[in-house]
C-alpha atoms as a PDB file:
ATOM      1  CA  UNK A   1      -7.219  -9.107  22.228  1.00  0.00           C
ATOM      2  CA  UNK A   2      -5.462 -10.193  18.855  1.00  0.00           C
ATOM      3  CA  UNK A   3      -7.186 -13.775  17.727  1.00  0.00           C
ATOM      4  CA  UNK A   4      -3.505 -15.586  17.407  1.00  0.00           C
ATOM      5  CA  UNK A   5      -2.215 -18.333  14.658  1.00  0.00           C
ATOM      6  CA  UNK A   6      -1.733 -21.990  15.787  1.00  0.00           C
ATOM      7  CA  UNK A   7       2.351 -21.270  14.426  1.00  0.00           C
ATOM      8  CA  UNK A   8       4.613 -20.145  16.329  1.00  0.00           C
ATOM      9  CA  UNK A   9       8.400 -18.287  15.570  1.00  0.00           C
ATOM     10  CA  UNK A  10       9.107 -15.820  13.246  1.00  0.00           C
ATOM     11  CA  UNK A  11       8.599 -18.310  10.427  1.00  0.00           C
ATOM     12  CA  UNK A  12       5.779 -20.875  10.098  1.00  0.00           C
ATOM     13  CA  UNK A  13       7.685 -24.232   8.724  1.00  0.00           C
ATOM     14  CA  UNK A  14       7.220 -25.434   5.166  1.00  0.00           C
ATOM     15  CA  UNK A  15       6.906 -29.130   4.144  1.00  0.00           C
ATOM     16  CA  UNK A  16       9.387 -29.551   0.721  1.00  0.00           C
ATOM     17  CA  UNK A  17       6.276 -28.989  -1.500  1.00  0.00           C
ATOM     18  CA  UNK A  18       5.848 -25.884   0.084  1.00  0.00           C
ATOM     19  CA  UNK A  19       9.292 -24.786  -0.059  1.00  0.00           C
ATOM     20  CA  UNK A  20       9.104 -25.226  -3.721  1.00  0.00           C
ATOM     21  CA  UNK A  21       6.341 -23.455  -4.217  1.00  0.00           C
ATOM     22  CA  UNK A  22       7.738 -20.632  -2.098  1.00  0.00           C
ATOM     23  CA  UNK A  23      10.792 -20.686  -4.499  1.00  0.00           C
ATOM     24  CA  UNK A  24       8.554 -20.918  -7.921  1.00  0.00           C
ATOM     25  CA  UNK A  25       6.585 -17.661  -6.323  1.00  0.00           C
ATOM     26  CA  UNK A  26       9.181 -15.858  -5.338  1.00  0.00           C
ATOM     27  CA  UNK A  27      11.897 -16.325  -8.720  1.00  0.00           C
ATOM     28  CA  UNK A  28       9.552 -14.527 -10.730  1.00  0.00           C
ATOM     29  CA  UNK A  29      10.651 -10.256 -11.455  1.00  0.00           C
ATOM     30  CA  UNK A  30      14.158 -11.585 -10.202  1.00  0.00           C
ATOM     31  CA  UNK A  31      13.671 -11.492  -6.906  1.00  0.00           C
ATOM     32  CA  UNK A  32      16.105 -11.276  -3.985  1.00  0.00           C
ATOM     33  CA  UNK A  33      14.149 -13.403  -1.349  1.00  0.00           C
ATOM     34  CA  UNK A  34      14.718 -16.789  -3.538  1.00  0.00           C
ATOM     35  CA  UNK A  35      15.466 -19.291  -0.726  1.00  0.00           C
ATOM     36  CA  UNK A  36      13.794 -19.701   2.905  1.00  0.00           C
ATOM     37  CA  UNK A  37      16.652 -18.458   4.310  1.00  0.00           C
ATOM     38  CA  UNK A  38      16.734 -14.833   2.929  1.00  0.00           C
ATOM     39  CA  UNK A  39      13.020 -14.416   3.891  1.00  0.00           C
ATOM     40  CA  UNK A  40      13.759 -15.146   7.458  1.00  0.00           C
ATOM     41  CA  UNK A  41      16.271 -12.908   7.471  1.00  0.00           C
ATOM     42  CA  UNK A  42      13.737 -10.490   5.522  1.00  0.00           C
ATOM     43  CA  UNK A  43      11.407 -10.875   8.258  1.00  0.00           C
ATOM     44  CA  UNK A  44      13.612 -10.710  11.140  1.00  0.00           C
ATOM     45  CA  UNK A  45      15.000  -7.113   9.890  1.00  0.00           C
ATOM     46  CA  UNK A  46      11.570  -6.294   9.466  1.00  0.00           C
ATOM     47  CA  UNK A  47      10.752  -7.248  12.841  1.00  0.00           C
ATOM     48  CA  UNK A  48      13.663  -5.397  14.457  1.00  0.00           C
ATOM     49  CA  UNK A  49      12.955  -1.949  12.878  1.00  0.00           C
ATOM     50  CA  UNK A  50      11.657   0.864  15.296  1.00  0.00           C
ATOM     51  CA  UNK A  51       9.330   4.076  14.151  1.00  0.00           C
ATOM     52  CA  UNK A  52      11.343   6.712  12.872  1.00  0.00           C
ATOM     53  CA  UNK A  53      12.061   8.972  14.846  1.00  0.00           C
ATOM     54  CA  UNK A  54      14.892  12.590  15.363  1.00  0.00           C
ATOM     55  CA  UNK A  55      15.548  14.886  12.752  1.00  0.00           C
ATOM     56  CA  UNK A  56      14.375  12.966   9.735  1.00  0.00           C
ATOM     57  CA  UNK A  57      11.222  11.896  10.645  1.00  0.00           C
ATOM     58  CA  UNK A  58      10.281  15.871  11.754  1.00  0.00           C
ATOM     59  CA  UNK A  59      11.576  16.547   8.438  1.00  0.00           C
ATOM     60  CA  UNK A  60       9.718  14.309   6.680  1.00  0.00           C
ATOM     61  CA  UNK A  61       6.276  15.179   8.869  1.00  0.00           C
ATOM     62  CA  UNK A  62       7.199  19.216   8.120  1.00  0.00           C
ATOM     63  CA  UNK A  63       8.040  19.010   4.574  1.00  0.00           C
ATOM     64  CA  UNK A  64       4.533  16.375   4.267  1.00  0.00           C
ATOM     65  CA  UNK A  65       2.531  19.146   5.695  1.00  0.00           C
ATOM     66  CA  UNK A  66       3.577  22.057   4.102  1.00  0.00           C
ATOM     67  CA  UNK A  67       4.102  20.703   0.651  1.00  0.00           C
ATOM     68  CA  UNK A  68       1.075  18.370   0.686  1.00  0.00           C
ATOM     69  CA  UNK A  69      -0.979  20.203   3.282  1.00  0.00           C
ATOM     70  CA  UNK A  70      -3.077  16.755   4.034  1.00  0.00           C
ATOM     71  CA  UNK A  71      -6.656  16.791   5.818  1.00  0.00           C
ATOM     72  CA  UNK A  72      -7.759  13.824   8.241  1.00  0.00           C
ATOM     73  CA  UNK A  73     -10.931  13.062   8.487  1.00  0.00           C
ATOM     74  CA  UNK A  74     -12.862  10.659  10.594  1.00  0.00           C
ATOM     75  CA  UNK A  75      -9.677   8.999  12.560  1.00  0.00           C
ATOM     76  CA  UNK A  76     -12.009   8.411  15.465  1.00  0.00           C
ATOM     77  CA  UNK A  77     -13.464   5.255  13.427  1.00  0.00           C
ATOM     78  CA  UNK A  78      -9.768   3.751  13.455  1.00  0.00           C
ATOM     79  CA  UNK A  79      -9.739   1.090  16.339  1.00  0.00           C
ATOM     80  CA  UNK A  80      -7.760   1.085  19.057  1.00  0.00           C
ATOM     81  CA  UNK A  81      -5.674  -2.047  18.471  1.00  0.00           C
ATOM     82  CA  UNK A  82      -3.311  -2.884  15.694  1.00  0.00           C
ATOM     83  CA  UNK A  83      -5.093  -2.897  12.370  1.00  0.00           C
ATOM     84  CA  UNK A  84      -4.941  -3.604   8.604  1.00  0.00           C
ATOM     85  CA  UNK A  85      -5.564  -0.232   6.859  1.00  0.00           C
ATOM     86  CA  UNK A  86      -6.626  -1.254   3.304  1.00  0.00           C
ATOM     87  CA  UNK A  87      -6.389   1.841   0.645  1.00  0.00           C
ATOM     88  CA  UNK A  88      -6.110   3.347  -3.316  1.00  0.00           C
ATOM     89  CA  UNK A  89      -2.810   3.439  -4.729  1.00  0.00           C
ATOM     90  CA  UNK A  90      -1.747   6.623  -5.456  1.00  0.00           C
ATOM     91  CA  UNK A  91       0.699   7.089  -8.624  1.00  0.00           C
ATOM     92  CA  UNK A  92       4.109   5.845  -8.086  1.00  0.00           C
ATOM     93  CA  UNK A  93       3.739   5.024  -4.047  1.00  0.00           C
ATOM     94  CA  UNK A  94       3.630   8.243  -3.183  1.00  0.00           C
ATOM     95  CA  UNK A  95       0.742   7.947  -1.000  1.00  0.00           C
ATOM     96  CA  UNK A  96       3.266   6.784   1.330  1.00  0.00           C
ATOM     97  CA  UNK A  97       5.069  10.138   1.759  1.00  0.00           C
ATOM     98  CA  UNK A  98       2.093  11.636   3.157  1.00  0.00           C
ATOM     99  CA  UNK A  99       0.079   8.594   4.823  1.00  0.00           C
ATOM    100  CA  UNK A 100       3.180   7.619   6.782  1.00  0.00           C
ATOM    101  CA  UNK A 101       4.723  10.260   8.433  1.00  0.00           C
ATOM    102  CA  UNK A 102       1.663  12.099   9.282  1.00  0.00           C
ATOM    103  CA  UNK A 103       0.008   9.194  11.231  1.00  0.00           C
ATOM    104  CA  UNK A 104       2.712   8.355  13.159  1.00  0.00           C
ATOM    105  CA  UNK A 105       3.479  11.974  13.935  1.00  0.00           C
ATOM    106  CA  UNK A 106      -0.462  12.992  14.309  1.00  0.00           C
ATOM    107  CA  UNK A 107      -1.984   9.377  15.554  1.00  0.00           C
ATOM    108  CA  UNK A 108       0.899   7.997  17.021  1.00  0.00           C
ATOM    109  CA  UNK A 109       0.193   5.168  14.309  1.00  0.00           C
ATOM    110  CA  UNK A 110       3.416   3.158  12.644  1.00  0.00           C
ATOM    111  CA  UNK A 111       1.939   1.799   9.833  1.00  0.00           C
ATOM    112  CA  UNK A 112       3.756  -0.769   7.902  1.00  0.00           C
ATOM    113  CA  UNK A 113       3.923  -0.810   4.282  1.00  0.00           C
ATOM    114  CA  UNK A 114       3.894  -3.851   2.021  1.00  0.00           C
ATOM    115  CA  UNK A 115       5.750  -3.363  -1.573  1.00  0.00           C
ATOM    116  CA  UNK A 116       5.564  -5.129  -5.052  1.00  0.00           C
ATOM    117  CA  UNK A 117       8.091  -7.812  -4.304  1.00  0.00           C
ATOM    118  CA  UNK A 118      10.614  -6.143  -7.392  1.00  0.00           C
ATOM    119  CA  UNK A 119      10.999  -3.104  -5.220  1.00  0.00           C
ATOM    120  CA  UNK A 120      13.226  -5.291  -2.705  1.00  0.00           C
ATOM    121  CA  UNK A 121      15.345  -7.097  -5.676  1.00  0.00           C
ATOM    122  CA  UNK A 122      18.243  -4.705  -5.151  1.00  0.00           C
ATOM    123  CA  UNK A 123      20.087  -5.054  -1.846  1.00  0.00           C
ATOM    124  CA  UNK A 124      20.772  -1.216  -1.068  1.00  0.00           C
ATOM    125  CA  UNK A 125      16.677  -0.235  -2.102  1.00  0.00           C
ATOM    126  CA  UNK A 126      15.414  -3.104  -0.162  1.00  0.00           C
ATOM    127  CA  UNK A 127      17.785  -1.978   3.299  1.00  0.00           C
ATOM    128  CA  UNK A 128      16.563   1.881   2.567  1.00  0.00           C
ATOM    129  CA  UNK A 129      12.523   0.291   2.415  1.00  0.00           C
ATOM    130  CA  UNK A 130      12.925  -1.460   5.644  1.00  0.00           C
ATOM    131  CA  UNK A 131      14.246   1.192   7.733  1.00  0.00           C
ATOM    132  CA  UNK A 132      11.509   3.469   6.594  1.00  0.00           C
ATOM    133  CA  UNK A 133       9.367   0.724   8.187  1.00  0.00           C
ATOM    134  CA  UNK A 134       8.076  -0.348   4.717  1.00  0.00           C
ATOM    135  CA  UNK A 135       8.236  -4.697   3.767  1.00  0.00           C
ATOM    136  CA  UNK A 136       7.900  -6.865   1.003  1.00  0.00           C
ATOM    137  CA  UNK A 137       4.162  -8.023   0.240  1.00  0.00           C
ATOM    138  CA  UNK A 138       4.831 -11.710   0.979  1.00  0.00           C
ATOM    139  CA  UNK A 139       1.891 -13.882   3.365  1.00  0.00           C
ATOM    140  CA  UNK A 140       4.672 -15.266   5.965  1.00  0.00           C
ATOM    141  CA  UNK A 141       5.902 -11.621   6.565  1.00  0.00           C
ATOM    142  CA  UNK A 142       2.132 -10.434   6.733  1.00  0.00           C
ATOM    143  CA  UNK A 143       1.867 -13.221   9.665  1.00  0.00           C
ATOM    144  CA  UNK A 144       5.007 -12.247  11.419  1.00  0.00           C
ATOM    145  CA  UNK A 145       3.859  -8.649  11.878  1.00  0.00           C
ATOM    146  CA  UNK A 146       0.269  -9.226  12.974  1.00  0.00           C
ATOM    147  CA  UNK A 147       2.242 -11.942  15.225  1.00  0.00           C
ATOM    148  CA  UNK A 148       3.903  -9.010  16.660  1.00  0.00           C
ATOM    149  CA  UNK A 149       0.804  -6.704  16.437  1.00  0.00           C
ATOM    150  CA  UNK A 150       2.301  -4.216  13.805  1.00  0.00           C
ATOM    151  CA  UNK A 151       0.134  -1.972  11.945  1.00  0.00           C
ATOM    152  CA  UNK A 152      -0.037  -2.468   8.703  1.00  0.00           C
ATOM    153  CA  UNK A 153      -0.583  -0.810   5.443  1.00  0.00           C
ATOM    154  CA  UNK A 154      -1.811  -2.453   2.117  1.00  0.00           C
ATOM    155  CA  UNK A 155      -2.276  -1.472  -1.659  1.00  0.00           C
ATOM    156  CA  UNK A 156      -3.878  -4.506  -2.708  1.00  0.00           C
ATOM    157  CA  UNK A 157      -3.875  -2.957  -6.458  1.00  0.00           C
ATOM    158  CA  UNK A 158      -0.336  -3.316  -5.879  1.00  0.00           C
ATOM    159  CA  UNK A 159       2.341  -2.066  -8.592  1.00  0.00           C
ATOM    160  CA  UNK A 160      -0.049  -2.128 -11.196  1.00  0.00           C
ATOM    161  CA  UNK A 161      -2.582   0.718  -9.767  1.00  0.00           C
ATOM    162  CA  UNK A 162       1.225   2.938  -8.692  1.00  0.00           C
ATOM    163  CA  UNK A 163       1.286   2.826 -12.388  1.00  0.00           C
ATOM    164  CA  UNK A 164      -2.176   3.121 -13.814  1.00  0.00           C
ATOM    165  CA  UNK A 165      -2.828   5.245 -16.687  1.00  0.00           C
ATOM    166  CA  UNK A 166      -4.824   8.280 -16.388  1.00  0.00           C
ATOM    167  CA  UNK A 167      -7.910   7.459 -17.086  1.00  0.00           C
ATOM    168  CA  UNK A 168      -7.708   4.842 -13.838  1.00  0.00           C
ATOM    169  CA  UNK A 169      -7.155   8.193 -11.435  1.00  0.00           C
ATOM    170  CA  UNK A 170      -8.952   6.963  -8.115  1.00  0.00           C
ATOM    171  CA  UNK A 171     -10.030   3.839  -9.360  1.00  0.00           C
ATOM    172  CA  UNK A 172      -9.461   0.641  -7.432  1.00  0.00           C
ATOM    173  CA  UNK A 173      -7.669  -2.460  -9.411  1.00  0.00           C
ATOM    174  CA  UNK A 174      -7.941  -5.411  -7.036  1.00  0.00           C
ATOM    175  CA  UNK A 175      -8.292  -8.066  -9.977  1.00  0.00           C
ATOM    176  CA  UNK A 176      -9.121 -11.065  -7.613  1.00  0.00           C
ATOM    177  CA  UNK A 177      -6.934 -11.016  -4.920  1.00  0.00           C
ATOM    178  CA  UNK A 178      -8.495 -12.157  -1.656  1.00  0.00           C
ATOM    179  CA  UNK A 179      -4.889 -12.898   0.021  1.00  0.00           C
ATOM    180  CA  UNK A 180      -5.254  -9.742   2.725  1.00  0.00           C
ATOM    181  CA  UNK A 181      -9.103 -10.495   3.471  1.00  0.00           C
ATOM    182  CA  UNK A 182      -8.003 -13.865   4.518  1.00  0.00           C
ATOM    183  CA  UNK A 183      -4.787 -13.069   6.708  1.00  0.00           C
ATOM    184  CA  UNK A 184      -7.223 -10.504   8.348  1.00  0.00           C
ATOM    185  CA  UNK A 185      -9.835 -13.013   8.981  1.00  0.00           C
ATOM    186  CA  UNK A 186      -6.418 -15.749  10.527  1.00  0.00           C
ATOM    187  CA  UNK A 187      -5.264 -12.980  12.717  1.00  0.00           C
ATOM    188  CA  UNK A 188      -8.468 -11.115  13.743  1.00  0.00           C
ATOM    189  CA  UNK A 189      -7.401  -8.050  12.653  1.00  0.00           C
ATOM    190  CA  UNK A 190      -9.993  -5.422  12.081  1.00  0.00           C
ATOM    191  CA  UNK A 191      -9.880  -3.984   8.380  1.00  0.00           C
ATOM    192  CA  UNK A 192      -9.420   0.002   8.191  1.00  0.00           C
ATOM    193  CA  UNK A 193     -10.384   1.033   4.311  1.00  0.00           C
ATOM    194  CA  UNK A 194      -9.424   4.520   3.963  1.00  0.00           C
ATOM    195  CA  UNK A 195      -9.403   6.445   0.856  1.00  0.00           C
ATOM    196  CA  UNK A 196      -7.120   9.413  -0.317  1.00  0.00           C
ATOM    197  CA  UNK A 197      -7.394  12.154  -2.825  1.00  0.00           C
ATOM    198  CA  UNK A 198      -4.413  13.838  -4.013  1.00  0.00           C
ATOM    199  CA  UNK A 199      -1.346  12.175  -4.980  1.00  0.00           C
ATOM    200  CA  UNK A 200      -2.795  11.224  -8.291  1.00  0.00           C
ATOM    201  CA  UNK A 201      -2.449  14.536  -9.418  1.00  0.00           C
ATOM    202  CA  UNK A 202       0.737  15.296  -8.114  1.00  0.00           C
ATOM    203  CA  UNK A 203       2.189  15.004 -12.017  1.00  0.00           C
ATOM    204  CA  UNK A 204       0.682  15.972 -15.225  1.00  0.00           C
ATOM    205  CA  UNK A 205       0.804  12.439 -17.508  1.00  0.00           C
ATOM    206  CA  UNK A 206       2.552  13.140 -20.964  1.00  0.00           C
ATOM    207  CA  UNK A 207       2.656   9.211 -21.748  1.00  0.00           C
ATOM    208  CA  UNK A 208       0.703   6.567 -20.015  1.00  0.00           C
ATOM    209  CA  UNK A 209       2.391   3.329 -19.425  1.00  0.00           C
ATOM    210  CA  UNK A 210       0.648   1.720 -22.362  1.00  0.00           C
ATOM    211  CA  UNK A 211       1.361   3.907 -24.780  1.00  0.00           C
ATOM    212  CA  UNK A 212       5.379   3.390 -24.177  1.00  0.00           C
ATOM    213  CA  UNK A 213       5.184   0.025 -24.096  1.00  0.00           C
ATOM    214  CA  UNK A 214       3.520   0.102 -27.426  1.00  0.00           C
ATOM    215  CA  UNK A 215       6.344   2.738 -28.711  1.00  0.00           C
ATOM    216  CA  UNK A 216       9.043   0.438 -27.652  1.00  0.00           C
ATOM    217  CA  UNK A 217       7.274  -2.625 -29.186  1.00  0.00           C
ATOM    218  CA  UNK A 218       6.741  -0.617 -32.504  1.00  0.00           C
ATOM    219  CA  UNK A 219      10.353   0.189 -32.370  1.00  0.00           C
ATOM    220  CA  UNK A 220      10.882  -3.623 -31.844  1.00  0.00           C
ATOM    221  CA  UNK A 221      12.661  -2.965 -28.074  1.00  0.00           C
ATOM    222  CA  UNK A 222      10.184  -4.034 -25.844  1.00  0.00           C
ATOM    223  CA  UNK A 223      10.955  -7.724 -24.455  1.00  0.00           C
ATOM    224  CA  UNK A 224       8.277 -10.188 -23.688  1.00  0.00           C
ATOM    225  CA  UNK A 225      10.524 -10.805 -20.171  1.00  0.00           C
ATOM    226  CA  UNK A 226       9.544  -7.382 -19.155  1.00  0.00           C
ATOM    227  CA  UNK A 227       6.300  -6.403 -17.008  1.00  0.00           C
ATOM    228  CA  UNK A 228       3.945  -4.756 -19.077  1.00  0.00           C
ATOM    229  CA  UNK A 229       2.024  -3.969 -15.551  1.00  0.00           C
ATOM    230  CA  UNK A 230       4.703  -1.671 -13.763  1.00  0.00           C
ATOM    231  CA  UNK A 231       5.910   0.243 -16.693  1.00  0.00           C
ATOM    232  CA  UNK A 232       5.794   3.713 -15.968  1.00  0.00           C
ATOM    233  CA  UNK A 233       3.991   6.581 -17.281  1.00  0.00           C
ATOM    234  CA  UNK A 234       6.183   9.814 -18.949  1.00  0.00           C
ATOM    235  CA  UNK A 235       5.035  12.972 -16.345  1.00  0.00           C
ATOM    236  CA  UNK A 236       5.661  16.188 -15.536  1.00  0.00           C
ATOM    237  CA  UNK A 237       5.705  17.835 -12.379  1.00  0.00           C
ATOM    238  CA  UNK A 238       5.697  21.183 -10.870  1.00  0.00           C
ATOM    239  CA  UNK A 239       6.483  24.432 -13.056  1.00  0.00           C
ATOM    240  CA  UNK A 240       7.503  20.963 -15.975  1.00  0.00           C
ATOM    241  CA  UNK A 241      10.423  19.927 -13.478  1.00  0.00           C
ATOM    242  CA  UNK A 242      10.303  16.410 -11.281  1.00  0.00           C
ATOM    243  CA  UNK A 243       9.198  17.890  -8.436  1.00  0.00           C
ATOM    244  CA  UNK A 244       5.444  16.797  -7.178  1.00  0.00           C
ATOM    245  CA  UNK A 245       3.362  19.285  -7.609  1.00  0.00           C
ATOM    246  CA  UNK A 246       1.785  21.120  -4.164  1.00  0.00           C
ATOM    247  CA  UNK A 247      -1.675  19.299  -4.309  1.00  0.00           C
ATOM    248  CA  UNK A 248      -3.712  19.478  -0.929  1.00  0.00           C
ATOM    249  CA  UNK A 249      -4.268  15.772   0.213  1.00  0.00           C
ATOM    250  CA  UNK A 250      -7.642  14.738   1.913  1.00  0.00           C
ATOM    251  CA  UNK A 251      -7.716  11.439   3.603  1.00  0.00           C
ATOM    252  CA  UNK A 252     -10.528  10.036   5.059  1.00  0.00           C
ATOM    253  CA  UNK A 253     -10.830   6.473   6.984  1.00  0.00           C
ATOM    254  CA  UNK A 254     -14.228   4.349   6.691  1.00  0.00           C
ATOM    255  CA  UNK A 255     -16.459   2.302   8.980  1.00  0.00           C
ATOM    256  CA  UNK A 256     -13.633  -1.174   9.930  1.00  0.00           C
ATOM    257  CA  UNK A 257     -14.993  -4.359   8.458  1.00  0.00           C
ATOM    258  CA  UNK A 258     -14.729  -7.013  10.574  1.00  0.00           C
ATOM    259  CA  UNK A 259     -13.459 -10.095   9.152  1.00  0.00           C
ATOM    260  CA  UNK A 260     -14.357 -12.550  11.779  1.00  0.00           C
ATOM    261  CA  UNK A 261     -15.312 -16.347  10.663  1.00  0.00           C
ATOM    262  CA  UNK A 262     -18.901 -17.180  12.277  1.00  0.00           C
ATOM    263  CA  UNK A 263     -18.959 -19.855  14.828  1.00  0.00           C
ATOM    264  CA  UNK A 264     -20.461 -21.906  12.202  1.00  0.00           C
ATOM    265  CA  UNK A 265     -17.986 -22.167   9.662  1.00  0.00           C
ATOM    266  CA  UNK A 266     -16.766 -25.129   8.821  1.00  0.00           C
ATOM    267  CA  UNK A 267     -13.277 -27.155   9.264  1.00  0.00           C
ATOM    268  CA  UNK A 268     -12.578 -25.048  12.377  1.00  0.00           C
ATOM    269  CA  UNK A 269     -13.000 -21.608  11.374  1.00  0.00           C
ATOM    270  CA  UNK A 270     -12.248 -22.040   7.997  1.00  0.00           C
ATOM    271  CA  UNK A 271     -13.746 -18.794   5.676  1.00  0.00           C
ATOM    272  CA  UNK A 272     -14.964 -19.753   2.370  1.00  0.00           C
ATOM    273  CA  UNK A 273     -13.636 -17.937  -1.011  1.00  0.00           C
ATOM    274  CA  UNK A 274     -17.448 -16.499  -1.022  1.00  0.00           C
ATOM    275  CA  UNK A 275     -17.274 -15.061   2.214  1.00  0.00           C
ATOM    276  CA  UNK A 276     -13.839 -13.246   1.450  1.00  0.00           C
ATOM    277  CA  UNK A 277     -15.198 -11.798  -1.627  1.00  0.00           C
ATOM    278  CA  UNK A 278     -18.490 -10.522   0.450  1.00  0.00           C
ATOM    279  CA  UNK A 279     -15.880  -8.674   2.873  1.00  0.00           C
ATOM    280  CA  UNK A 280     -13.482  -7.796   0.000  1.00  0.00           C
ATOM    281  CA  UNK A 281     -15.989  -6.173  -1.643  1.00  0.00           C
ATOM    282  CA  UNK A 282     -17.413  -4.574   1.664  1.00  0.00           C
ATOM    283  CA  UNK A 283     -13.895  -2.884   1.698  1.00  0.00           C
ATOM    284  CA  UNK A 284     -13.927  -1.451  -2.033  1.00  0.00           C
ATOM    285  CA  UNK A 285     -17.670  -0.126  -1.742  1.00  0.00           C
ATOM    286  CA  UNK A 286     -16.397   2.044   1.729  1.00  0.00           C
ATOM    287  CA  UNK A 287     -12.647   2.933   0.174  1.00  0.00           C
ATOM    288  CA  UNK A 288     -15.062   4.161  -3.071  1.00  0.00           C
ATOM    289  CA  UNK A 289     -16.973   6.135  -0.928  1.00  0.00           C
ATOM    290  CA  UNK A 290     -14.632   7.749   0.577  1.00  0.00           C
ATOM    291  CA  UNK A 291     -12.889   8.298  -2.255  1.00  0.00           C
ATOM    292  CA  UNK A 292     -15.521  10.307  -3.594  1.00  0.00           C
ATOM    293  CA  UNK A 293     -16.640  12.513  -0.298  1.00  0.00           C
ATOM    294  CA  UNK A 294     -12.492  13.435  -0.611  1.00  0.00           C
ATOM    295  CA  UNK A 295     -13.076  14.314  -4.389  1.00  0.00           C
ATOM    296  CA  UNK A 296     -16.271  16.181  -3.232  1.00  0.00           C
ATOM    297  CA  UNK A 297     -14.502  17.908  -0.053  1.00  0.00           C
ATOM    298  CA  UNK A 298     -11.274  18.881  -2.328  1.00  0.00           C
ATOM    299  CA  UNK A 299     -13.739  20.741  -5.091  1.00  0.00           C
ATOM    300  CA  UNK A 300     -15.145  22.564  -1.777  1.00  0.00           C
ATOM    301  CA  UNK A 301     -11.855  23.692  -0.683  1.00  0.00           C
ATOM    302  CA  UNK A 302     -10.204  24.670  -4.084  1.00  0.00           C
ATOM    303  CA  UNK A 303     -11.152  28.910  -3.083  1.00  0.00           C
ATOM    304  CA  UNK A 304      -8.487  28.238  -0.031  1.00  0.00           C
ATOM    305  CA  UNK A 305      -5.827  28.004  -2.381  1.00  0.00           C
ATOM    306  CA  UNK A 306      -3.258  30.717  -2.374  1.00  0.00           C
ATOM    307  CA  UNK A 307      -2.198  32.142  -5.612  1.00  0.00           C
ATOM    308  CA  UNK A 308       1.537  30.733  -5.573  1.00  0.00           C
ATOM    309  CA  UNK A 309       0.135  27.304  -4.669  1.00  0.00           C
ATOM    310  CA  UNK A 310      -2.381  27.637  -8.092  1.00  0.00           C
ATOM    311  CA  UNK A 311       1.070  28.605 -10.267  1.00  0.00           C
ATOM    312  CA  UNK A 312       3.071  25.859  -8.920  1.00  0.00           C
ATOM    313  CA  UNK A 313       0.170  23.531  -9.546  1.00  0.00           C
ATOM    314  CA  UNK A 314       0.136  24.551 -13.600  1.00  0.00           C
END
């Protein structure tokens, strides 16, 4: 059984600080969900979308697991209860396109997805994200799906690691955010790290973020207004076309981490910042070492390659 929140409705009500604080947060990368309003209405879509399901979803699953050809291991530590599956961010999101469709097809698992916040600032992207079952990365909609006992899926390196340049490959970018640690520990949910080799290789980098940001700014086009964080890298994909190239995925899940305030905290079950960080960091020491038994466990596999999936990787 779910610990649940003292609110209650779809959306917990904010005083008029609050509300202008939601506004200040949200008007930043021109986002669409400015007012209370539109995040309600976020949330309620959210709420109303079903697991895919038909002819695109087997799609999806088919083309996922031939292209991709991705390796579970250790889904018997996943708990039986809706959970908050904490991960690496694979180059552009596209950790998704195998995560996803596999665990609902294979695990019977509808994880939701929570996005950088500019991914939803055009109307048509933002209705295509939220019937794939993905959200925006915002705390009320967080609440609203554990309120509803969704899984769901976090990046907490957010945009910034979809983006990283290629040194970064596998490495985890958290800065100091301790926002998904605490809505765990709210909600009882039980943290799932997990970590997941392959999609950072699915493209050959030609230019890493940086370096066309600092082309632009030589050229005197870059704008300080502009994110310096999600700028893309220049890459190449299969046989130099966009296509991702047919890298075998290996994704392992850790040991869950718990995230349960002792009986002794104080002001009623409040967690302190240094308890969050001690469980935070609990989850990037297991997502690490997964990270490397799937870097370990691809090198192993590498002679069951076929000979046109070696060409189409070059």
């Amino acid at each position: 059984m779910l610990l649940r929140n003292h609110r209650t409705g779809i959306l917990p009500s904010h005083s008029p600080g609050q509300i202008q604080m939601l506004g200040e947060t949200l008007a930043r990368g021109a986002n669409p969900l400015q007012q209370e309003d539109e995040l309600r209405a976020h949330i309620q879509k959210a709420l109303r979308m079903k697991p895919p399901s038909g002819v695109d979803q087997a799609l999806l699953y088919r083309l996922a697991k031939f292209w991709f050809q991705p390796r579970l291991f250790h889904t018997e530590r996943i708990p039986d209860r809706p959970c908050l599956f904490i991960g690496n961010h694979a180059l552009f999101g596209l950790d998704g396109v195998v995560i996803i469709p596999v665990l609902l097809e294979e695990l019977g698992r509808f994880l939701r997805p929570m996005g950088d916040k500019f991914l939803f600032s055009d109307r048509r992207v933002a209705d295509f994200l939220l019937r794939r079952g993905a959200t925006m990365g915002h705390p009320d909609v967080a609440r609203a799906l554990m309120e509803h006992d969704q899984d769901i899926l976090v990046f907490p390196g957010g945009a910034h690691e979809a983006v990283k340049p290629s040194r970064e490959r596998y490495r985890l970018q958290w800065k100091e955010r301790l926002g998904f640690v605490r809505l765990a520990a709210e909600y009882g949910y039980s943290i799932v790290p997990f970590g997941l080799v392959g999609p950072d290789v699915f493209y050959e980098y030609l230019l890493d973020g940086e370096q066309i940001v600092d082309l632009l700014e030589r050229a005197g086009l870059w704008r300080d207004s502009l994110r310096r964080d999600v700028v893309p890298p220049l890459l190449r994909g299969s046989l130099g076309t966009l296509v991702p190239r047919p890298q075998p995925c290996f994704l392992s899940f850790g040991e869950p981490v718990e995230a349960k305030p002792s009986s002794r905290s104080k002001g009623g079950g409040a967690v302190s910042d240094r308890q969050l960080r001690a469980w935070r960091k609990q989850v990037a020491e297991r997502i690490e070492a997964e990270i490397g038994a799937m870097l370990l466990a691809r090198e192993q596999a590498r002679h069951e390659f076929g000979l046109l999936r070696r060409l189409a990787i070059l």
